[in-house]
Protein backbone atom coordinates (compact mmCIF):
# COMPACT_ATOMS: atom_id res chain seq x y z
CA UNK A 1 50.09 83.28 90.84
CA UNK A 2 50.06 85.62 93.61
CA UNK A 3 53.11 88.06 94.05
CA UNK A 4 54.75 88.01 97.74
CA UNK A 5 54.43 91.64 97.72
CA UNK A 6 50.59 91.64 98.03
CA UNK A 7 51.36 90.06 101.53
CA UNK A 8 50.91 94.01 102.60
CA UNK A 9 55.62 94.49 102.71
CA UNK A 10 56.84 97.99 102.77
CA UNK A 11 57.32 97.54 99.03
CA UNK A 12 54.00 97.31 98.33
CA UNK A 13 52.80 98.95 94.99
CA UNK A 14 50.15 101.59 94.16
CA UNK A 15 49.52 101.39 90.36
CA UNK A 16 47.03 103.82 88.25
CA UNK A 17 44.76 102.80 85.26
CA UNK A 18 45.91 105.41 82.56
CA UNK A 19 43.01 106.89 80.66
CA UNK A 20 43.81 107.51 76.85
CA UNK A 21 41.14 109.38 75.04
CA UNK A 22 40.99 109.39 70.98
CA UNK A 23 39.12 112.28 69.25
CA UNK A 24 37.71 111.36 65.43
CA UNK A 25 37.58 113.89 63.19
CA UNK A 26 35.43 113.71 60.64
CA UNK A 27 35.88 115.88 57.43
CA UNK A 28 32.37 118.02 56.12
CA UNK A 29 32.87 116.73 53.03
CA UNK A 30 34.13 113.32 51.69
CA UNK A 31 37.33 113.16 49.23
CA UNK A 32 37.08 111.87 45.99
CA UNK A 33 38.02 108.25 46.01
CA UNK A 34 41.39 108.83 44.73
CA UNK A 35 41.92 111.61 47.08
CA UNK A 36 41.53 109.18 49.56
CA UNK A 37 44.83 108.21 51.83
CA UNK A 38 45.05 105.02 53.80
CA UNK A 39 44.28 105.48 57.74
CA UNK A 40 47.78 104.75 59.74
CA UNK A 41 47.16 101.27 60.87
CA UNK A 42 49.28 100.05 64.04
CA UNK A 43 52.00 97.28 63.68
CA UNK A 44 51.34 93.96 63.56
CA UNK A 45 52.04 92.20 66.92
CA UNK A 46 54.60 89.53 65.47
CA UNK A 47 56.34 93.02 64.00
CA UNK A 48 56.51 94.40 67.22
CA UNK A 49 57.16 91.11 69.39
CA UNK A 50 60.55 90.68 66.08
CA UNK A 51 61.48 94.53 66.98
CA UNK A 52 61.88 93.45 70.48
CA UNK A 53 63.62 90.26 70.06
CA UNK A 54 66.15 91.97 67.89
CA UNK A 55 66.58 94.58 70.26
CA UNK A 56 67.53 92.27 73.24
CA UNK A 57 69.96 90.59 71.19
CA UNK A 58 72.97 92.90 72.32
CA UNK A 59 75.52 91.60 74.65
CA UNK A 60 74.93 91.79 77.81
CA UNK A 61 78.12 93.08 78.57
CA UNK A 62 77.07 96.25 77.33
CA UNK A 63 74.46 98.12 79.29
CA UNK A 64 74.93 100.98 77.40
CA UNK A 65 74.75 99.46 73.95
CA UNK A 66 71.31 97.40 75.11
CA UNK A 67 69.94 100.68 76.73
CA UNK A 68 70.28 102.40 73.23
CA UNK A 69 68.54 99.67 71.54
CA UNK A 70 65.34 99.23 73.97
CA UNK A 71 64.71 103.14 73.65
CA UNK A 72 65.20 102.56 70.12
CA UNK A 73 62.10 99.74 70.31
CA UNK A 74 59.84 102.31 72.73
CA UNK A 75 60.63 105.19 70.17
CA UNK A 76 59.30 103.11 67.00
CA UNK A 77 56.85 101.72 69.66
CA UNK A 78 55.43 104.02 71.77
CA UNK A 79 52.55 102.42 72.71
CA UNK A 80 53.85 99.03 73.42
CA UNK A 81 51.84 96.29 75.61
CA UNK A 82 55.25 96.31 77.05
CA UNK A 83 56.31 99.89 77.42
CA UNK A 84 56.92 99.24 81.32
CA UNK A 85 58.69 95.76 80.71
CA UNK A 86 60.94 97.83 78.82
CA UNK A 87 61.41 100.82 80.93
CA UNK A 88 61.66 98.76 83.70
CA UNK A 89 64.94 96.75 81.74
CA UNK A 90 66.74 100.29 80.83
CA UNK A 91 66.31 101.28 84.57
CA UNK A 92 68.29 97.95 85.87
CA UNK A 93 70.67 98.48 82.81
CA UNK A 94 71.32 102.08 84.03
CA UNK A 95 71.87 101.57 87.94
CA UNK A 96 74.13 98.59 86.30
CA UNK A 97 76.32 100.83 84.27
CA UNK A 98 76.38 103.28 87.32
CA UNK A 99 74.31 105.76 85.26
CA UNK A 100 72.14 107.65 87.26
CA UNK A 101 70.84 110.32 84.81
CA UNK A 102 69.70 107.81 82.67
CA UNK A 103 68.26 105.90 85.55
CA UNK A 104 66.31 108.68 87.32
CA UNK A 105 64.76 110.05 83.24
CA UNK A 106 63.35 106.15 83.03
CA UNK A 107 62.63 106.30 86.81
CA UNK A 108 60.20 109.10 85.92
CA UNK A 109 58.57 107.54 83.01
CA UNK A 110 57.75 104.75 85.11
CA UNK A 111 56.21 106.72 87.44
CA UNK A 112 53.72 108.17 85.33
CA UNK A 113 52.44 104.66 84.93
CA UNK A 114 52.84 103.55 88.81
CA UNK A 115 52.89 107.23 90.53
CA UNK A 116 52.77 105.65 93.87
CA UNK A 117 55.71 102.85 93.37
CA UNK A 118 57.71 102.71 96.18
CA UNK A 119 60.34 101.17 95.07
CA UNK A 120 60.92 103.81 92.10
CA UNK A 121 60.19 107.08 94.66
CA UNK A 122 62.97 105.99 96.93
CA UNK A 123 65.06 104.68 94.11
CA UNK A 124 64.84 107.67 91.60
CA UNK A 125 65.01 109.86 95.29
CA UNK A 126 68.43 108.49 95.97
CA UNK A 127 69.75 108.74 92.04
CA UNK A 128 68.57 112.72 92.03
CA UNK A 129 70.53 112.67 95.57
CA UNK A 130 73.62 111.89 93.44
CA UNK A 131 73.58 114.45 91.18
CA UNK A 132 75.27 118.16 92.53
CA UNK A 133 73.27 120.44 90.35
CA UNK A 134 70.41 122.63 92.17
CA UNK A 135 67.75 121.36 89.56
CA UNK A 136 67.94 117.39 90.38
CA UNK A 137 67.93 118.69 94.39
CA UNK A 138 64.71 120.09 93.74
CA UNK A 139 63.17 117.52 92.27
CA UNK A 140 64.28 115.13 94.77
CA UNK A 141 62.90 117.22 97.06
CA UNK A 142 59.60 116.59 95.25
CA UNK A 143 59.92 113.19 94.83
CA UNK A 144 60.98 112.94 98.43
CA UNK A 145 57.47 114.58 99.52
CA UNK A 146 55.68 111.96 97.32
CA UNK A 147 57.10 109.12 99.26
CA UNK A 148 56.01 110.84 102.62
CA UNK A 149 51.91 110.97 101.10
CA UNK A 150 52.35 107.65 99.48
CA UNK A 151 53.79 106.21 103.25
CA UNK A 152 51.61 108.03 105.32
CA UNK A 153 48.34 106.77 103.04
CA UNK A 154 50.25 103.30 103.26
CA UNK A 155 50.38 103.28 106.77
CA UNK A 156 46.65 104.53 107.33
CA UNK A 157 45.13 101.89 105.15
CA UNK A 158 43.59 98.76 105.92
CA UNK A 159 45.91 95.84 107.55
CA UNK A 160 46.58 93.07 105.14
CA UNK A 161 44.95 89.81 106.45
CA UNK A 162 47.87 87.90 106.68
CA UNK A 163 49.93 90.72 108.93
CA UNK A 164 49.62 91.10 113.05
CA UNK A 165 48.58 94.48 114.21
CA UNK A 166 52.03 94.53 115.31
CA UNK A 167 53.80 93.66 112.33
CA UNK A 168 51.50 96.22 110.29
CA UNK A 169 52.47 99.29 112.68
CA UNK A 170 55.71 98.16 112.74
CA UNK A 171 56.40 97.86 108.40
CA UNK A 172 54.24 101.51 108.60
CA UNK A 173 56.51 103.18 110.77
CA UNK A 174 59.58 101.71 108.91
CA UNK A 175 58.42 103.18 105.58
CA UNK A 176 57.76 106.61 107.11
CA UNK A 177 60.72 106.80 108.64
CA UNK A 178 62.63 105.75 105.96
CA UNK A 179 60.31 108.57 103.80
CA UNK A 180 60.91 111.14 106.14
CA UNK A 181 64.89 110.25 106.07
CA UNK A 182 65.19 110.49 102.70
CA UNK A 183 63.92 114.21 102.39
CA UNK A 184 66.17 115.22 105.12
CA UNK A 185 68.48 113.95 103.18
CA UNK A 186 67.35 115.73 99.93
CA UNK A 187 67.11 119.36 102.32
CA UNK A 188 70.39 118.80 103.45
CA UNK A 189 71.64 118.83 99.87
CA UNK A 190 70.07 121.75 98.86
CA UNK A 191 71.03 123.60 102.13
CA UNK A 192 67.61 124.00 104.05
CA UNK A 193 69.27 122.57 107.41
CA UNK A 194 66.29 123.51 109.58
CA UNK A 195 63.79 121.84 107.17
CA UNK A 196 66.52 118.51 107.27
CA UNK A 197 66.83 118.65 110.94
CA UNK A 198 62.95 118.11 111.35
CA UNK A 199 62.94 115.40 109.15
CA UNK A 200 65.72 113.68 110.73
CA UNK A 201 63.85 113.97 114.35
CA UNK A 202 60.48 113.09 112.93
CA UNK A 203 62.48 109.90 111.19
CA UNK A 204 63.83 108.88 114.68
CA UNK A 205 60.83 109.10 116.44
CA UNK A 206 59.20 107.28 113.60
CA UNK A 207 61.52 104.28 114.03
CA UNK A 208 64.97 104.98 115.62
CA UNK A 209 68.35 104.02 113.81
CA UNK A 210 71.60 104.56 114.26
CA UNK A 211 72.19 105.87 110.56
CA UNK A 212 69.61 108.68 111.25
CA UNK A 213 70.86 109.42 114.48
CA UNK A 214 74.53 109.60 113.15
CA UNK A 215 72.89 111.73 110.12
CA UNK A 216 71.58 114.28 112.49
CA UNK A 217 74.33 114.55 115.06
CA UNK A 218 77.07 115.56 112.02
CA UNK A 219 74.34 118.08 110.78
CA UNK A 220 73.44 119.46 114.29
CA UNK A 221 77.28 119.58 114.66
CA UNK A 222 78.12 121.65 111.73
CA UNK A 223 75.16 124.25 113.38
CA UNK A 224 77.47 124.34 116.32
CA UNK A 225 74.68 123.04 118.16
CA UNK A 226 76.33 120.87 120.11
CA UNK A 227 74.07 119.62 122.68
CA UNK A 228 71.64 118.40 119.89
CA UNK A 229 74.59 117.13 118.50
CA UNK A 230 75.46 115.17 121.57
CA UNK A 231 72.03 113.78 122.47
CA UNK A 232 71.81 112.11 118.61
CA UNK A 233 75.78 110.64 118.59
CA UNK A 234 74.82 109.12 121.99
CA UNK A 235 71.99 107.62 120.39
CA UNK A 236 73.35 106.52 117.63
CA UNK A 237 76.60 105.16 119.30
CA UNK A 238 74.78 103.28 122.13
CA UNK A 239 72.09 101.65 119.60
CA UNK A 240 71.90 98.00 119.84
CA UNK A 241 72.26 97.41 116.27
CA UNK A 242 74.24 94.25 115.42
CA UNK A 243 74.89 95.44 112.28
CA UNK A 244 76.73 98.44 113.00
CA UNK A 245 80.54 96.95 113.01
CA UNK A 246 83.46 98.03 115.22
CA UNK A 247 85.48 100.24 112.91
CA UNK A 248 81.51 102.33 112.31
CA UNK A 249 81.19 102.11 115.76
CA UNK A 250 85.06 103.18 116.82
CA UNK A 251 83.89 106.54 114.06
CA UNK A 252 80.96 107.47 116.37
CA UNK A 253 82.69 106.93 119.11
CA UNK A 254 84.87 109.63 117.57
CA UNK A 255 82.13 111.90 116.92
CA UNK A 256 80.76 111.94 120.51
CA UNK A 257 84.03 112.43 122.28
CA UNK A 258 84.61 115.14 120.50
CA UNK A 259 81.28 116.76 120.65
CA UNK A 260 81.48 116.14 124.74
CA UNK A 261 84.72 117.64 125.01
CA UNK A 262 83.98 120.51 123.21
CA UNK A 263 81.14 120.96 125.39
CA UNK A 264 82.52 120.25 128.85
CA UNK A 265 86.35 120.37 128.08
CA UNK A 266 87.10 116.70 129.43
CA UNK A 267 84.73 113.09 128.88
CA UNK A 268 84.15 113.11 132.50
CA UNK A 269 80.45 111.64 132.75
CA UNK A 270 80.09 110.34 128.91
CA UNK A 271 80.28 107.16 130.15
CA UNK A 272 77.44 107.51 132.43
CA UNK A 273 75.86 109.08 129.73
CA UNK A 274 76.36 106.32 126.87
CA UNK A 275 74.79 104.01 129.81
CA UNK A 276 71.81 105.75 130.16
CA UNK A 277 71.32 106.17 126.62
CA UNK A 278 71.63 102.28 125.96
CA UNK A 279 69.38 101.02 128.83
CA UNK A 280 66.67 103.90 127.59
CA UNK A 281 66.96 102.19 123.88
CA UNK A 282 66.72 98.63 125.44
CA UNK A 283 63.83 99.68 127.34
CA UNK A 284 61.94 101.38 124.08
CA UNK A 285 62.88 99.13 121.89
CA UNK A 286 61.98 96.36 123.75
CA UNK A 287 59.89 94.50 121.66
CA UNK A 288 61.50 95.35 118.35
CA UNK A 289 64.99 93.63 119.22
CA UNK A 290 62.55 90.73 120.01
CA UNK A 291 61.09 89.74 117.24
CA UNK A 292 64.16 90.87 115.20
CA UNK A 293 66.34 88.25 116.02
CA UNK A 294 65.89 86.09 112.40
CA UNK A 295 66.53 82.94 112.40
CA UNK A 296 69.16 81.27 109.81
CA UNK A 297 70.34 84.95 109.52
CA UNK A 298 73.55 85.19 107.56
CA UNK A 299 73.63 81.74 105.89
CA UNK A 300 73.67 81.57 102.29
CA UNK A 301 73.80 77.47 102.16
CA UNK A 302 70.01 76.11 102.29
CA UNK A 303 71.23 72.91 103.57
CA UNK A 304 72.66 74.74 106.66
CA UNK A 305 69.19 76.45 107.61
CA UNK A 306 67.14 75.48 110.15
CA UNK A 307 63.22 74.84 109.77
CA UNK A 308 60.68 74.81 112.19
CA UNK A 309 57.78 72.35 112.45
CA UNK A 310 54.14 73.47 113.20
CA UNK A 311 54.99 71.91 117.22
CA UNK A 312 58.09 74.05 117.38
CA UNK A 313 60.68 71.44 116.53
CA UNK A 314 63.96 71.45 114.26
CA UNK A 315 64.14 70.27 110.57
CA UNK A 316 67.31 70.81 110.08
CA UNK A 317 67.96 70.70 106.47
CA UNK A 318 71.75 69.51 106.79
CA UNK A 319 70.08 65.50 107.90
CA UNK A 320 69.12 66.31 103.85
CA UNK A 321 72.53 66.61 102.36
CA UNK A 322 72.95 63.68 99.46
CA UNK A 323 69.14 63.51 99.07
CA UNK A 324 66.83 65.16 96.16
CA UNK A 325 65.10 67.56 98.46
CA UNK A 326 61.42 69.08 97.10
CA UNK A 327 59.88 72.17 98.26
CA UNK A 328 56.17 73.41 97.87
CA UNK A 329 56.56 77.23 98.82
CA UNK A 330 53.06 78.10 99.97
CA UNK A 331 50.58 80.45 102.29
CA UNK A 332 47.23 80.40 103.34
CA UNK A 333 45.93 83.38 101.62
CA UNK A 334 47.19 81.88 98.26
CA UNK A 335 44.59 80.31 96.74
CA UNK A 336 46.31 78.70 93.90
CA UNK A 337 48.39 76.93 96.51
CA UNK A 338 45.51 74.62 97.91
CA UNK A 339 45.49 73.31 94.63
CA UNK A 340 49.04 73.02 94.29
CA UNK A 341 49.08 71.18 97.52
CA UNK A 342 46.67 68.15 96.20
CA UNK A 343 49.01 67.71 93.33
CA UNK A 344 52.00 68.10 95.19
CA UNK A 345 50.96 65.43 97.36
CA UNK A 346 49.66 63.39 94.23
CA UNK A 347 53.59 63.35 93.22
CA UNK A 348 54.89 62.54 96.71
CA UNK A 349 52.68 59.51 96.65
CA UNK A 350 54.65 58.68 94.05
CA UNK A 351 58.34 59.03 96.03
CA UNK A 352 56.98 58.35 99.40
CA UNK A 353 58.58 54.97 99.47
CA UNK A 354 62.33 56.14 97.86
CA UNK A 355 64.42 57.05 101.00
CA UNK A 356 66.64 59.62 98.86
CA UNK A 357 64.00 62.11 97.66
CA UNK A 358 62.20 64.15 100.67
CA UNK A 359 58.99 66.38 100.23
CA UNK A 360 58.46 69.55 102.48
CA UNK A 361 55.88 72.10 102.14
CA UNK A 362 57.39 75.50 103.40
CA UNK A 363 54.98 77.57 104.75
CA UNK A 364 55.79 81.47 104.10
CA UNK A 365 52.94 83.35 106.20
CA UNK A 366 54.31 86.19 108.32
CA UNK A 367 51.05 85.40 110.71
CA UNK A 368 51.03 81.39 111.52
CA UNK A 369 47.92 81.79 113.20
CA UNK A 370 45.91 80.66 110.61
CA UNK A 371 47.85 77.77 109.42
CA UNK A 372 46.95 74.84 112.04
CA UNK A 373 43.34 75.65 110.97
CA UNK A 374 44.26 75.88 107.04
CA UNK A 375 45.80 72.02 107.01
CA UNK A 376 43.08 70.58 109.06
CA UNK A 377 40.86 71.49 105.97
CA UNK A 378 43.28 70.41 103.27
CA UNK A 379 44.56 67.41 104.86
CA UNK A 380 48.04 67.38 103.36
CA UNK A 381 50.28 64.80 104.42
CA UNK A 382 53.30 65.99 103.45
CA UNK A 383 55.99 67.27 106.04
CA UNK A 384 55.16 71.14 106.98
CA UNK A 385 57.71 73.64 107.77
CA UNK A 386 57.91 77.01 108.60
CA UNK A 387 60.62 78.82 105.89
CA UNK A 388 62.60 80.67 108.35
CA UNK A 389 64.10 82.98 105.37
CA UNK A 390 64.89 79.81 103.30
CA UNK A 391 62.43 81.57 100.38
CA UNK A 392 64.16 84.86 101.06
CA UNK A 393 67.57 83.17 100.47
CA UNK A 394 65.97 81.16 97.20
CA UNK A 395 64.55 84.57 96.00
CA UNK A 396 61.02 83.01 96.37
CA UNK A 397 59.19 86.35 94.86
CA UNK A 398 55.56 84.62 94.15
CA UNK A 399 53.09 81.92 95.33
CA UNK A 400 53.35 78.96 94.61
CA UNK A 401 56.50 78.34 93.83
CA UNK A 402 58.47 75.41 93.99
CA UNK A 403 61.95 74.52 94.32
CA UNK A 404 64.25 71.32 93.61
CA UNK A 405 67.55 70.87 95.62
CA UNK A 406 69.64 68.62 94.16
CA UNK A 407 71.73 65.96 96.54
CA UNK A 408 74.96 68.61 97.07
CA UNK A 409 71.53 71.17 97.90
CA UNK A 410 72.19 73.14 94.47
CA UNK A 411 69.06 74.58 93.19
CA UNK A 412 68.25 72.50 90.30
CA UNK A 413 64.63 73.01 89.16
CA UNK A 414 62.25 76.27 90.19
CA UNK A 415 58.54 76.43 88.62
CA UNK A 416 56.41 80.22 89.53
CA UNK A 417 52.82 79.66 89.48
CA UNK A 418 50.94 76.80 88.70
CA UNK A 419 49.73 74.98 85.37
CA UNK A 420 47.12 72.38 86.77
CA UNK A 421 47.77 70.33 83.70
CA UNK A 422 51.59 69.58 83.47
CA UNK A 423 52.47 70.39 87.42
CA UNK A 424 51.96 66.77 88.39
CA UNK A 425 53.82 65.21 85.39
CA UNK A 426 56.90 67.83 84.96
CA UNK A 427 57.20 67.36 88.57
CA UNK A 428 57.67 63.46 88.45
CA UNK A 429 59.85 63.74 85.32
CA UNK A 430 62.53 66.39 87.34
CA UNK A 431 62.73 64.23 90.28
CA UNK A 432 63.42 60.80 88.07
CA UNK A 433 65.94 62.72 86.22
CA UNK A 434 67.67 64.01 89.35
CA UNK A 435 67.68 61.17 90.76
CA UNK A 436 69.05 59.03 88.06
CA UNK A 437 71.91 61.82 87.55
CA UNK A 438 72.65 61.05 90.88
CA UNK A 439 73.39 57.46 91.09
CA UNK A 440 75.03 57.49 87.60
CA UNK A 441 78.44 56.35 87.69
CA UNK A 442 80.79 59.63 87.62
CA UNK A 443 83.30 59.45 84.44
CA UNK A 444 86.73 57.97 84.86
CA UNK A 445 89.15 60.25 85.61
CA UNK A 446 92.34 60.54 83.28
């Protein structure tokens, strides 16, 4: 099973083997047999795998009690298999119950195992952000200077094969920026506004945002340095972001009027200068706002989506609706999916005839270039698609994965991975049983 962050995202993870040394002592002289005690021996697995079991079993509408009782497990197991599992179950629990001390102390554990974790440097970054005491500002500070090294060393590694050049600079110079924003951020706290200021403009040249714009005009504002302050609420007002809505907008709007007045007493000319400002950003960003228009963005019905076939024409997943709809999620660089594929396609065989049950194999690769090449060798014969966010939307985290729709498009079966030996036949079974729920009779109402 291959994890869909290993396709090179900004979440990738860095994770360190830790090295545990054990030094024997031997006594000169050996104790009399009695004398003798019993080495400590370590607990049983089936001990420790109870422990656990019996820790979990707290309601889960108590974070607080179920955080208690997993720190209770790592305390009379320290050296757990599963210490990160763990940790990793208290964090959640924590940002859950809205407790960020107790998130950012497990956020550092984990780190110790994973000291490059993206994820957990921005995460316990933004918890330490939270807290007003001068000690957490310092440390996310720290933490904040991490990201940057563990972004920039990101960035200036080798290009996953399955990226574009393009898409590679582009998820590089997303994570630095976002780095670099963060530690502004973090300065600002702690009251080094010159030190925040230069992270804000290295952020925005990094990859420009209205947020970090907005960020530095307030800051360059309370400086009384207006001008500065002008130049960054332009930018962030005029941005083309379609996510920025009207009352966010209306606010910046705010911010720059006032800013302009203050500087030249009337908004004579701010119009001319918001214009400028937009059809510079338009220009720069030129290629961005390109390839940033998703498709199926915003839907959270699969049947509404969209696919695309390998010639460039619609599957639209609606001419589905009523039908048992099966989904290989696959990518070229997965090798477990070529197997998948054959028995995949063994099962179809199976349906190919039923004209209520459809098969499509959902290609996931950020870079299609390779795929016309990959089916030519594997000579599949089911449809092909192109997801189009459908595996975002299904929270398709690993390859292969697939997914039953039932005939309303509910999820109704997900496998992760692949067991050669039962795919074929658990497969078949779902897809009788969904389809024999289907044309049961419904109950009589009363």
């Amino acid at each position: 099973m291959f994890s869909i962050s290993s396709r090179g995202s900004a979440r990738s993870v860095f994770s360190l083997v830790t090295l545990i040394c054990l030094a024997i002592l031997f006594a000169p002289v050996p104790l009399h047999p009695q004398e003798k005690k019993p080495a400590p021996r370590p607990a049983p697995a089936q001990e420790e795998s109870d422990a656990l079991d019996k820790a979990l079993q707290v309601p889960s509408n108590d974070p607080q009690a179920l955080i208690k009782s997993l720190e209770d497990f790592l305390a009379r197991f320290p050296q757990s298999a599963r210490r990160e599992q763990v940790l990793r179950t208290i964090y959640k629990q924590a940002l859950q119950a809205n407790d960020p001390r107790k998130a950012a102390a497990t956020a550092e554990k984990m780190l110790e195992m994973n000291p490059d974790d993206p994820d957990l440097l921005s995460g316990i970054i933004d918890l330490l952000g939270r807290q007003n005491d001068a000690a957490s500002r310092e440390k996310a500070v720290s933490y904040a200077t991490r990201f940057i090294a563990s972004a920039e060393k990101l960035a200036a590694g080798p290009r996953p094969p399955d990226l574009s050049e393009e898409k590679w600079a582009e998820m590089g110079a997303l994570m630095r920026a976002t780095a670099y924003f963060m530690r502004g951020n973090a300065y600002a706290k702690s009251g080094e506004a010159e030190k925040a200021l230069a992270d804000y403009e290295t952020s925005l040249t990094a990859y420009p945002s209205a947020p970090v714009a907005e960020h530095l005009g307030d800051l360059a504002a309370q400086r009384g340095e207006t001008d500065r302050a002008i130049d960054a609420y332009a930018t962030a007002f005029a941005f083309p972001d379609k996510a920025l809505d009207a009352s966010r907008r209306d606010q910046l709007r705010k911010k720059l009027g006032s800013a302009y007045v203050a500087k030249y007493q009337s908004e004579k000319g701010l119009g001319d200068l918001i214009l400028a400002r937009y059809d510079e950003l338009i220009r720069s960003l030129k290629s961005r706002l390109a390839a940033g228009g998703k498709p199926n963005a915003g839907l959270r019905d699969p049947l509404e989506f969209v696919l695309q076939r390998l010639d460039g024409s619609e599957v639209k997943l609606a001419d589905y609706r009523g039908k048992v709809v099966v989904m290989d999620f696959w990518a070229t660089w997965c090798g477990p999916c070529r197997l998948e594929g054959k028995l995949f396609e063994r099962v179809l065989e199976g349906f190919r005839e039923n004209p209520v049950v459809a098969f499509l194999a959902v290609n996931v690769d950020d870079d299609r270039a390779a795929v016309p090449s990959f089916l030519k060798e594997e000579k599949w014969t089911a449809p092909v698609v192109y997801a189009q966010g459908l595996d975002q939307l299904l929270g398709v985290r690993a390859l292969p994965t697939v997914v039953i729709l039932d005939p309303e498009g509910r999820v109704a079966f997900r496998q992760m991975g692949l067991d050669p030996g039962t795919f074929a036949a658990t497969l078949e079974k779902k897809v009788r049983e969904l389809l024999t729920e289907s044309t049961s009779p419904a109950p009589a109402s009363r």
